[in-house]
Protein backbone atom coordinates (compact mmCIF):
# COMPACT_ATOMS: atom_id res chain seq x y z
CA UNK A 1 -240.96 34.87 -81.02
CA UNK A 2 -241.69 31.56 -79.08
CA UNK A 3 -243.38 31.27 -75.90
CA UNK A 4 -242.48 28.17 -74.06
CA UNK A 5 -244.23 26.23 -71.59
CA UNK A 6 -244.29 23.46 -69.50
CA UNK A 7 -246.86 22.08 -66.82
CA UNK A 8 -246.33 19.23 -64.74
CA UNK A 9 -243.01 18.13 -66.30
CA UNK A 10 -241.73 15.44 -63.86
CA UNK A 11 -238.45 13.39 -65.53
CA UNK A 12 -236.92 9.99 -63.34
CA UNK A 13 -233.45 8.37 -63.68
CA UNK A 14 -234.40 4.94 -61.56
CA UNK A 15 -234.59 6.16 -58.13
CA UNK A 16 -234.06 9.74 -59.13
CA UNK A 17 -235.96 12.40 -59.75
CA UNK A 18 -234.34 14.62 -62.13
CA UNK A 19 -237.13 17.18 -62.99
CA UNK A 20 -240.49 17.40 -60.06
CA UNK A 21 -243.75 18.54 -61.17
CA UNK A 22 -241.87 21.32 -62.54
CA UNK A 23 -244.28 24.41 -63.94
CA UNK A 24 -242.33 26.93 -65.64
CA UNK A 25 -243.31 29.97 -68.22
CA UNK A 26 -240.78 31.20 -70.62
CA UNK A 27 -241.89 34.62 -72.40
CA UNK A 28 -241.50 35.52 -75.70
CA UNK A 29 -238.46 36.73 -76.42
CA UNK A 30 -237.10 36.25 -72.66
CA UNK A 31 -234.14 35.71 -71.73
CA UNK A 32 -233.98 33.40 -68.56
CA UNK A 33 -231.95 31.98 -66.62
CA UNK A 34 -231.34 28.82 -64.57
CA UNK A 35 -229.31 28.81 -61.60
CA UNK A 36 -228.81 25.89 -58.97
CA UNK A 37 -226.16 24.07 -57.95
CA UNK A 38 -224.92 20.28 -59.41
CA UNK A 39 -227.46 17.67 -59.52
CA UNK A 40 -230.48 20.15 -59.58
CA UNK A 41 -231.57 19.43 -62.78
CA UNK A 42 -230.61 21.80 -64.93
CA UNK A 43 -229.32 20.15 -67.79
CA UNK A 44 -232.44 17.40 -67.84
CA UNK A 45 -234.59 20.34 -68.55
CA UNK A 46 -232.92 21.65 -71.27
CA UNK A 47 -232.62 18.40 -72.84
CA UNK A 48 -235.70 17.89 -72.48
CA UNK A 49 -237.24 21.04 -74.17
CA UNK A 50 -235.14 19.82 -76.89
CA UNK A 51 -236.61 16.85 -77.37
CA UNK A 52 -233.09 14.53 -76.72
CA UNK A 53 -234.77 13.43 -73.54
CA UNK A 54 -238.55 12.39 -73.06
CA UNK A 55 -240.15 13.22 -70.06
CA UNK A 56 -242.24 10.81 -67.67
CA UNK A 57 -245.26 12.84 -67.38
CA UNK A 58 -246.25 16.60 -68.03
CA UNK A 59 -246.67 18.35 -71.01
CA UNK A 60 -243.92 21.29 -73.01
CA UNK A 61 -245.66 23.50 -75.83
CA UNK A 62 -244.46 26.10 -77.65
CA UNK A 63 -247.06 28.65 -78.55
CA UNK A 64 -249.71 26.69 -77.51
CA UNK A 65 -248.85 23.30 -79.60
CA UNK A 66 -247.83 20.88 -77.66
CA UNK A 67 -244.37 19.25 -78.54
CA UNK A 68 -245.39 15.50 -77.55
CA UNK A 69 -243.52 13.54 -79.51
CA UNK A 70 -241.96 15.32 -81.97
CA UNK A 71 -238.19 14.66 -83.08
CA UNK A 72 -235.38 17.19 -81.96
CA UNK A 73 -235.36 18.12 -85.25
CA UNK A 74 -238.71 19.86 -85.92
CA UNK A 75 -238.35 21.78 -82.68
CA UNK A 76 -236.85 25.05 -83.99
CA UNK A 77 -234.21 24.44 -81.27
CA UNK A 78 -230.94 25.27 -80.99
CA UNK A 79 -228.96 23.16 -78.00
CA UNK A 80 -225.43 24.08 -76.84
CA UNK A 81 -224.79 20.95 -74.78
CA UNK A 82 -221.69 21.17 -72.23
CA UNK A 83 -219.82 18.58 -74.60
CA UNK A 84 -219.74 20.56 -77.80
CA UNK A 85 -220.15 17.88 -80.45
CA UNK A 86 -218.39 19.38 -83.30
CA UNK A 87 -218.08 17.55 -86.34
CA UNK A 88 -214.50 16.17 -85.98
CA UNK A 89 -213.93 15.92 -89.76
CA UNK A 90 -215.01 19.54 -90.84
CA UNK A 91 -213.20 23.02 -90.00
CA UNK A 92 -214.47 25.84 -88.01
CA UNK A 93 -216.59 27.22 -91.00
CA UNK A 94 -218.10 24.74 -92.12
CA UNK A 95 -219.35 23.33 -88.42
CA UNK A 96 -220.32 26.51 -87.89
CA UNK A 97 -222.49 27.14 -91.45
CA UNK A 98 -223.77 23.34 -91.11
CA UNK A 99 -227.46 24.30 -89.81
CA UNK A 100 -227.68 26.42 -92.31
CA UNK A 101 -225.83 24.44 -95.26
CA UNK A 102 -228.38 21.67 -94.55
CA UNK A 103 -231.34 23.55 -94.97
CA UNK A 104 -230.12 24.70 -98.11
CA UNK A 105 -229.54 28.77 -97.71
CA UNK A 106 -228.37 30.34 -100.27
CA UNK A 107 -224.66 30.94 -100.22
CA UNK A 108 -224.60 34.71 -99.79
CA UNK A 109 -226.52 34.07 -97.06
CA UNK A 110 -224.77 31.40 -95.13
CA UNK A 111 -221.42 33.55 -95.73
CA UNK A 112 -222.99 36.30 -93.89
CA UNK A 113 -224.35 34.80 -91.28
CA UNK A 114 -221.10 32.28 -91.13
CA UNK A 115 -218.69 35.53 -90.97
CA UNK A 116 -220.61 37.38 -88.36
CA UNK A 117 -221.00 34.49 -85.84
CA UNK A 118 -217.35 33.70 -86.28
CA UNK A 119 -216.58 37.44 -85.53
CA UNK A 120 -218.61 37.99 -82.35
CA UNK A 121 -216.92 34.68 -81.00
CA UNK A 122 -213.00 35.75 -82.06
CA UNK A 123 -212.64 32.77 -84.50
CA UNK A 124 -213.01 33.75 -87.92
CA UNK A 125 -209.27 34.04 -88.30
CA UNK A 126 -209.52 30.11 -87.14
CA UNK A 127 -212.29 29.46 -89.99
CA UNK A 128 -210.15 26.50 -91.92
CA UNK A 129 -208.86 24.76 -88.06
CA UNK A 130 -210.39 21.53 -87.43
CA UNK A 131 -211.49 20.63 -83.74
CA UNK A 132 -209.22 19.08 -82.97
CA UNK A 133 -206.43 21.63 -83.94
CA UNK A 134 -208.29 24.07 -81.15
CA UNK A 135 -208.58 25.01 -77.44
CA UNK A 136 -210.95 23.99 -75.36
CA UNK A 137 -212.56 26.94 -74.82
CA UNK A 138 -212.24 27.38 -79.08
CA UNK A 139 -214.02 24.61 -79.55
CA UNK A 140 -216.85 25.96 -77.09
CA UNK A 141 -216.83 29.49 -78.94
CA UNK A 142 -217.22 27.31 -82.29
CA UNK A 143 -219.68 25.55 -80.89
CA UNK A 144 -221.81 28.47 -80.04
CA UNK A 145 -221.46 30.21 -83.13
CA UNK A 146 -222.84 27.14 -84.62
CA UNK A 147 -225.82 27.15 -82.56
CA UNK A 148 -226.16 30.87 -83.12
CA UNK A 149 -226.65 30.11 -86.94
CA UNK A 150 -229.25 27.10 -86.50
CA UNK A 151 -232.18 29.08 -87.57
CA UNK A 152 -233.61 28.07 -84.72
CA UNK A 153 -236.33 30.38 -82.64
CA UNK A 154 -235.49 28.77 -79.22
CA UNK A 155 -231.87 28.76 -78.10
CA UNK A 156 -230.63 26.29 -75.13
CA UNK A 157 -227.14 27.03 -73.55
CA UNK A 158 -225.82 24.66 -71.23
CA UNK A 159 -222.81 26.25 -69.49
CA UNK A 160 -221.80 28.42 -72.76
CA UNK A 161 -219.20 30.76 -71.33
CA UNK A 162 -217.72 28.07 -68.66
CA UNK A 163 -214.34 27.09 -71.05
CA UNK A 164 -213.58 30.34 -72.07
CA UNK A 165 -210.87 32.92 -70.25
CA UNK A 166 -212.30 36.08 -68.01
CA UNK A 167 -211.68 38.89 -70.10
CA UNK A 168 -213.70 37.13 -73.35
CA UNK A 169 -216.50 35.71 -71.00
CA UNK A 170 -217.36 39.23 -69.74
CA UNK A 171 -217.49 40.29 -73.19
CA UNK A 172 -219.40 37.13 -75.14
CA UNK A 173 -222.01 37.98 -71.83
CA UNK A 174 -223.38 41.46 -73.32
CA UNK A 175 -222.73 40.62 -76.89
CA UNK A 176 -224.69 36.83 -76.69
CA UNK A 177 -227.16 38.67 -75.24
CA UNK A 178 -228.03 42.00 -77.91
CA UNK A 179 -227.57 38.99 -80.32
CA UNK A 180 -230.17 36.52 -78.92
CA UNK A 181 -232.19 40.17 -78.74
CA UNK A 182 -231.53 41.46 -82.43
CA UNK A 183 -232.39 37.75 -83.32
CA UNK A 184 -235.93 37.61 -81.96
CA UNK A 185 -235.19 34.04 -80.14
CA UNK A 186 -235.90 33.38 -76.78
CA UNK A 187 -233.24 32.27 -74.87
CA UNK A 188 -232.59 29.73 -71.67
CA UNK A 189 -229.60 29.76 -70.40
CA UNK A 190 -227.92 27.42 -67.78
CA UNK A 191 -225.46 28.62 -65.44
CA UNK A 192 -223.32 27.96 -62.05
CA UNK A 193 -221.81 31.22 -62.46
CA UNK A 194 -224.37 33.83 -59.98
CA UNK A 195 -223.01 37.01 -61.32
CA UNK A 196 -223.07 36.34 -65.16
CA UNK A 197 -226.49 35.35 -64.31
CA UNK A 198 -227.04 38.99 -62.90
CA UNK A 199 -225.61 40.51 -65.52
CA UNK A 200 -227.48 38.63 -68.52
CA UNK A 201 -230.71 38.01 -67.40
CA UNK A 202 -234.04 39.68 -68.05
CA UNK A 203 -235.45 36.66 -65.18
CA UNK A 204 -233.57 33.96 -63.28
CA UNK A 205 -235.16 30.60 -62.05
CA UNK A 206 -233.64 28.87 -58.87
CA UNK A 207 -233.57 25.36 -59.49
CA UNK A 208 -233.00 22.59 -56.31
CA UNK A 209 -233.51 19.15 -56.62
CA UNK A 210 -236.01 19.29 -59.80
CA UNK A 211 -238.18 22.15 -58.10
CA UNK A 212 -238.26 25.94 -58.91
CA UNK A 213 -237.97 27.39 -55.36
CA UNK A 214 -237.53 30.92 -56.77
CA UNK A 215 -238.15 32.93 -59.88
CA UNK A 216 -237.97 36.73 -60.60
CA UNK A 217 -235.42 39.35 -62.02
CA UNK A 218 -231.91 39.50 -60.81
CA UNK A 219 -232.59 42.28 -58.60
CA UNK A 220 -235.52 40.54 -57.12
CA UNK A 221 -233.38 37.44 -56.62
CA UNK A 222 -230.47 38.98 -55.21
CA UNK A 223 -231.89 41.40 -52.93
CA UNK A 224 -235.45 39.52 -51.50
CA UNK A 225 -234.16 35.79 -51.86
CA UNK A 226 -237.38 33.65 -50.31
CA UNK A 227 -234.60 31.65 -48.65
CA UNK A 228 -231.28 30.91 -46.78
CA UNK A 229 -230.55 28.97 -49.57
CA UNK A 230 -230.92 31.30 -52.38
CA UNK A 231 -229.55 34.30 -50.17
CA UNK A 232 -226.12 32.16 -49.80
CA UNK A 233 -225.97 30.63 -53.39
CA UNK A 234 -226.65 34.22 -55.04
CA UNK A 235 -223.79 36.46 -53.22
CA UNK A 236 -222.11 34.46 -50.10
CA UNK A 237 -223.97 35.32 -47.21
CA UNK A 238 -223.33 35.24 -43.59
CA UNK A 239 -225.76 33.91 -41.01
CA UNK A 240 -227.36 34.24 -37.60
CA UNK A 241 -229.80 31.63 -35.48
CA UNK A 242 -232.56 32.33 -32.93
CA UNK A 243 -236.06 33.75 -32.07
CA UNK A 244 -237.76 36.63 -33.32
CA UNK A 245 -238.05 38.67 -29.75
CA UNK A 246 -239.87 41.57 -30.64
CA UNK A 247 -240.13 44.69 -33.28
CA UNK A 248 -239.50 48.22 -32.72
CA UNK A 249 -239.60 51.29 -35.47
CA UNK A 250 -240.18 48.58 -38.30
CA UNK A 251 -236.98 46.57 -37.55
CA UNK A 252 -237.29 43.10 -35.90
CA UNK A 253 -235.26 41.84 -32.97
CA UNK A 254 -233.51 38.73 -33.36
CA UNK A 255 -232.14 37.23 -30.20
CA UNK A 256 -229.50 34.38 -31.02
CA UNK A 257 -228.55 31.04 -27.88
CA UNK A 258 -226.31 33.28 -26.10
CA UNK A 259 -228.53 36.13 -25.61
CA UNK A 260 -227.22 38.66 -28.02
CA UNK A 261 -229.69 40.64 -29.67
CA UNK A 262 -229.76 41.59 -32.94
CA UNK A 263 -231.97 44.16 -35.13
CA UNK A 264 -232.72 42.87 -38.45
CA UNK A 265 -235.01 43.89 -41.51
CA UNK A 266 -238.68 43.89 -40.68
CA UNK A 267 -240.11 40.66 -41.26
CA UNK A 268 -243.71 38.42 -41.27
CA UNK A 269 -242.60 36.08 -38.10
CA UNK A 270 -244.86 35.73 -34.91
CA UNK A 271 -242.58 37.05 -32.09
CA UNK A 272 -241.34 33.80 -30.63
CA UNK A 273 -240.54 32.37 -34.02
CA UNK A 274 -237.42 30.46 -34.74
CA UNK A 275 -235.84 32.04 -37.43
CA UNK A 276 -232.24 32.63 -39.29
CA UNK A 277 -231.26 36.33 -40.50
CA UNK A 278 -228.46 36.77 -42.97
CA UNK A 279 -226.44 39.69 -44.49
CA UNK A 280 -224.11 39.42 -48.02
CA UNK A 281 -220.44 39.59 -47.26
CA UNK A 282 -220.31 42.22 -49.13
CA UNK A 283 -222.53 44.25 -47.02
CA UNK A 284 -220.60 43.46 -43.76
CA UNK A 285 -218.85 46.12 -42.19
CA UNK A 286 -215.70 46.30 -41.05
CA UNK A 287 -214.58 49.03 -38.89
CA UNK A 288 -211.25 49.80 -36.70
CA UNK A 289 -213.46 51.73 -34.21
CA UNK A 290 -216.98 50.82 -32.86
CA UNK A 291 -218.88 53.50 -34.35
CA UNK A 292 -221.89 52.06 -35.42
CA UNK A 293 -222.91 51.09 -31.83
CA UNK A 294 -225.97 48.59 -32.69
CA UNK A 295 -225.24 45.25 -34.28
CA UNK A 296 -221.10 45.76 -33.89
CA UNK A 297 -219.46 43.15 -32.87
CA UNK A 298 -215.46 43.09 -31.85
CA UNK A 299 -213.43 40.35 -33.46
CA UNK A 300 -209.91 39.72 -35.18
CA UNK A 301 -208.70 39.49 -38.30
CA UNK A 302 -207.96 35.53 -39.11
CA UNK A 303 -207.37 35.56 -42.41
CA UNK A 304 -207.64 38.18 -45.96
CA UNK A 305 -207.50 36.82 -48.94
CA UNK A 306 -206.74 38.85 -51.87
CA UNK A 307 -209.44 38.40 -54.81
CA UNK A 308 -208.45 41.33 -57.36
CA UNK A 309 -211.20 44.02 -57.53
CA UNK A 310 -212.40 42.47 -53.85
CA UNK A 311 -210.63 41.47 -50.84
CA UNK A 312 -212.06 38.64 -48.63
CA UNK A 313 -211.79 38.54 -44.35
CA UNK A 314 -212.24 35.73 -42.09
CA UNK A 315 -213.19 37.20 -38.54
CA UNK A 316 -213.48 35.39 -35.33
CA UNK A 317 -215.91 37.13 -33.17
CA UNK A 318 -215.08 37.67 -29.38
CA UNK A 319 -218.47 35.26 -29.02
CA UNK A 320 -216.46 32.57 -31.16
CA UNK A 321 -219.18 32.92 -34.22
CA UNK A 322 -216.49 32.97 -38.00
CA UNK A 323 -217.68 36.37 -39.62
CA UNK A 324 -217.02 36.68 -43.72
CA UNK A 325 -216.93 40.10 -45.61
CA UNK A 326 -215.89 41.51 -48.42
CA UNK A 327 -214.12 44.39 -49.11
CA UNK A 328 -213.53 46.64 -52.07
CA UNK A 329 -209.14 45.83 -52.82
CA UNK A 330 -209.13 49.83 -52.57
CA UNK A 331 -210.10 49.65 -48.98
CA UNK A 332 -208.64 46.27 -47.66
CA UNK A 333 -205.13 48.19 -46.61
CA UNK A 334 -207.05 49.27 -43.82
CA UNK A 335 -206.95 46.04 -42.65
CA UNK A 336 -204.17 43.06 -41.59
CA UNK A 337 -204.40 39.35 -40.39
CA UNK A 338 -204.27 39.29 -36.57
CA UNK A 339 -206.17 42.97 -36.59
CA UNK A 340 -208.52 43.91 -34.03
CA UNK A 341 -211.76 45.25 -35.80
CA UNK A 342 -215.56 45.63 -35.44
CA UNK A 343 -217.78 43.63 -37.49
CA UNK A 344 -221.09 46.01 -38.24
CA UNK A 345 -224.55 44.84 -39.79
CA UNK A 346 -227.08 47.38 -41.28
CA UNK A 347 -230.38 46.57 -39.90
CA UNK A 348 -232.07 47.07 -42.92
CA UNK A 349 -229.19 44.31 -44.91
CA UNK A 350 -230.16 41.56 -42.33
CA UNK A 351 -232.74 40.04 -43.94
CA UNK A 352 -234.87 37.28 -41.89
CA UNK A 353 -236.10 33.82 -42.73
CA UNK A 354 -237.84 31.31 -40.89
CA UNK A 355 -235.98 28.39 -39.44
CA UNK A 356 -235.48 25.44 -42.43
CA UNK A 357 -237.10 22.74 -41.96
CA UNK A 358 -233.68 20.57 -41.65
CA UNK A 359 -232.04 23.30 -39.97
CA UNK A 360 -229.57 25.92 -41.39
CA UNK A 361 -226.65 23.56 -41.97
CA UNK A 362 -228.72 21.16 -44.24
CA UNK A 363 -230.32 24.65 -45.93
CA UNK A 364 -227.07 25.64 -47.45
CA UNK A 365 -225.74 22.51 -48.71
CA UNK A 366 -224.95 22.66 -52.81
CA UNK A 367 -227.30 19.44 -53.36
C-alpha cells in the first residue's frame, strides 16, 4: 500500500496562492480526508498528487520516490474529478472496464471486476446507457466505478457522493469505504460535507487558504477543534466574547462586555486574556424552567425550523445576544415560536479559544 508525501508543496494561480508550504503525510492504507470550505485548495492538491497540475516548489513522493515529473499516467492514480469526464461515445460498461481494457486484463477478469463496481454503485442494470442517456448523479456513480477499477494504488475523490440522492450517499459512504479497505489503496478524499467526513474517515485534514490548520481523527476534530474556525465549520457552533477572569474547580471563568460571567472548559489562557468560548448547537440546552442555575440564560423562541431527525431554534436572549440549538425532532414539541425558555451551557461543552487575530467575525468566514 502507498505512502504519500509531500513537503513544502506551495502551488500559485497569478496572485493566488492555491496550495502554501503545505506538509502533509498520508499513511499507508489511510483513508483521509480534506475538509475546508470553497477556495481552500482542495481540489489543487488533489490535482496535483495526480500529476494534472505541477506544483511551483516542494516535492510529492510516494514511498520514498519522488514523483517529479512524471506523467499522470505512471502515477498508479486514480482521480475522480468533480466533472466526471466519461467517454461520451461508450456505455456504462465499457467506461467503466476502460482502465482495465487498456491495460489489457484478461476478459474474465475485467467482467468481474466490471460487474462488481457496477453493483456496489446501483448501475449494472444501466451497463449498455450512454452518458448522456443518464442522471447526473448516474453519471457520477459511473464515474466512480470507473475509478474504482483503474488498478490504481492511490485513489483521489473530489466531491464523489455530492450528485447523488440521501438515502444512496449514506450507503456508497460505508460501502466506498470497506472497498477502498478490501482493495489495499489509500484513499484521499475531498469533501464540503462535515458529517460524511465523520463518518468515513480514519483522519481528517482542515484545509484554509492553502494551509493545514488542523489534522487528527474525527473525534479529535470534532470534539478539541484548535480553533473558532474549525469548531463552527465541523458542527455549527455558537459563540461568546471576553476575558478569561479567573478559574475555579478546573473550569475557567469567562466574563463577556456586559459583565456576565460565564464558566467554560478549563483552558491554557493567562487570566486577563481575551478570548472566545463556543458550544455546538447541538449541545445547547433548552429548558422551560431554569433548572440548571449556572450558565442559563432566559430568552424566546424566534424561530424553529424543522430539519427531519433534528429540529433547529433561533433564541433571542433577554441580553439581545441570537442563541442557535439543536434539538432531537422527538423533543422539539416541547417547544413553539414566541416561547419563553432558558438557554443552558454545560461548562465542560464550552470550549475556549484565544481571541483571532482578525477578530471572531473575520474567524468564521467560509474563505
Amino acid at each position: 500500500m502507498p505512502e504519500i508525501l509531500m513537503k513544502g508543496l506551495t502551488k500559485k494561480f497569478g496572485g493566488l496562492t492555491a496550495i502554501d508550504s503545505l506538509d502533509l503525510h498520508v499513511k499507508d492504507g489511510e483513508y483521509l480526508t480534506i475538509l475546508g470550505p470553497t477556495g481552500a485548495g482542495k481540489t489543487t492538491l488533489l490535482r496535483l498528487i495526480a500529476g494534472l497540475t505541477a506544483q511551483d516548489s516542494g516535492e510529492i513522493s510516494v514511498n520514498g520516490k519522488p514523483l517529479g515529473s512524471m506523467p499522470p499516467e505512471e502515477r498508479q492514480v486514480a482521480f475522480l474529478s468533480q466533472t466526471y469526464s466519461l467517454f461520451p461515445h461508450m456505455d456504462v460498461w465499457k467506461n467503466t472496464v476502460f482502465g482495465p481494457v487498456a491495460r489489457g486484463w484478461e476478459k474474465k477478469k475485467v467482467d468481474v471486476i466490471g460487474r462488481e463496481m457496477l453493483e456496489m454503485v446501483h448501475l449494472y442494470e444501466r451497463k449498455d446507457a450512454k452518458p448522456g442517456e443518464l442522471s447526473g448523479g448516474m453519471q457520477q456513480r459511473n464515474a466512480l466505478a470507473r475509478a474504482l477499477c483503474a488498478d490504481a494504488k492511490i485513489l483521489l475523490l473530489d466531491e464523489p457522493l455530492r450528485a447523488l440522492d440521501a438515502r444512496l450517499r449514506l450507503d456508497l459512504r460505508y460501502e466506498l469505504r470497506k472497498l477502498v479497505k478490501d482493495m489495499g489503496m489509500t484513499a484521499i478524499h475531498v469533501t464540503h460535507d462535515q458529517e460524511e467526513a465523520l463518518t468515513i474517515s480514519d483522519r481528517i485534514i482542515m484545509l484554509k487558504a492553502g494551509k493545514i490548520i488542523q489534522s487528527g481523527t474525527p473525534q479529535e476534530m470534532f470534539n478539541r477543534p484548535v480553533s473558532p474556525f474549525i469548531h463552527h465549520f465541523i458542527g455549527e457552533a455558537n459563540f461568546i466574547s471576553g476575558r478569561m477572569t479567573g478559574y475555579n474547580d478546573g473550569h475557567g471563568i469567562l466574563t463577556d462586555e456586559l459583565g456576565t460571567a460565564y464558566r467554560t472548559a478549563g483552558s491554557q489562557l493567562e487570566v486577563g486574556s481575551k478570548a472566545v468560548a463556543g458550544i455546538k448547537t447541538e449541545f445547547t440546552v433548552l429548558e422551560k424552567e431554569d433548572k440548571q442555575g449556572v450558565n442559563t440564560f432566559s430568552g424566546i423562541v424566534e424561530r424553529k425550523l424543522f430539519l427531519g431527525r433534528f429540529t433547529d431554534f433561533e433564541v433571542i436572549l433577554k441580553e439581545g445576544a441570537i442563541v442557535h440549538a439543536r434539538l432531537p425532532s422527538s423533543v422539539a414539541h416541547k417547544f413553539g415560536e414566541g416561547d419563553a425558555v432558558f438557554v443552558h451551557y454545560s461548562p465542560e461543552r464550552l470550549i475556549v479559544f484565544p481571541e483571532p487575530e482578525k477578530g471572531l467575525k473575520s474567524e468564521l468566514e467560509m474563505v
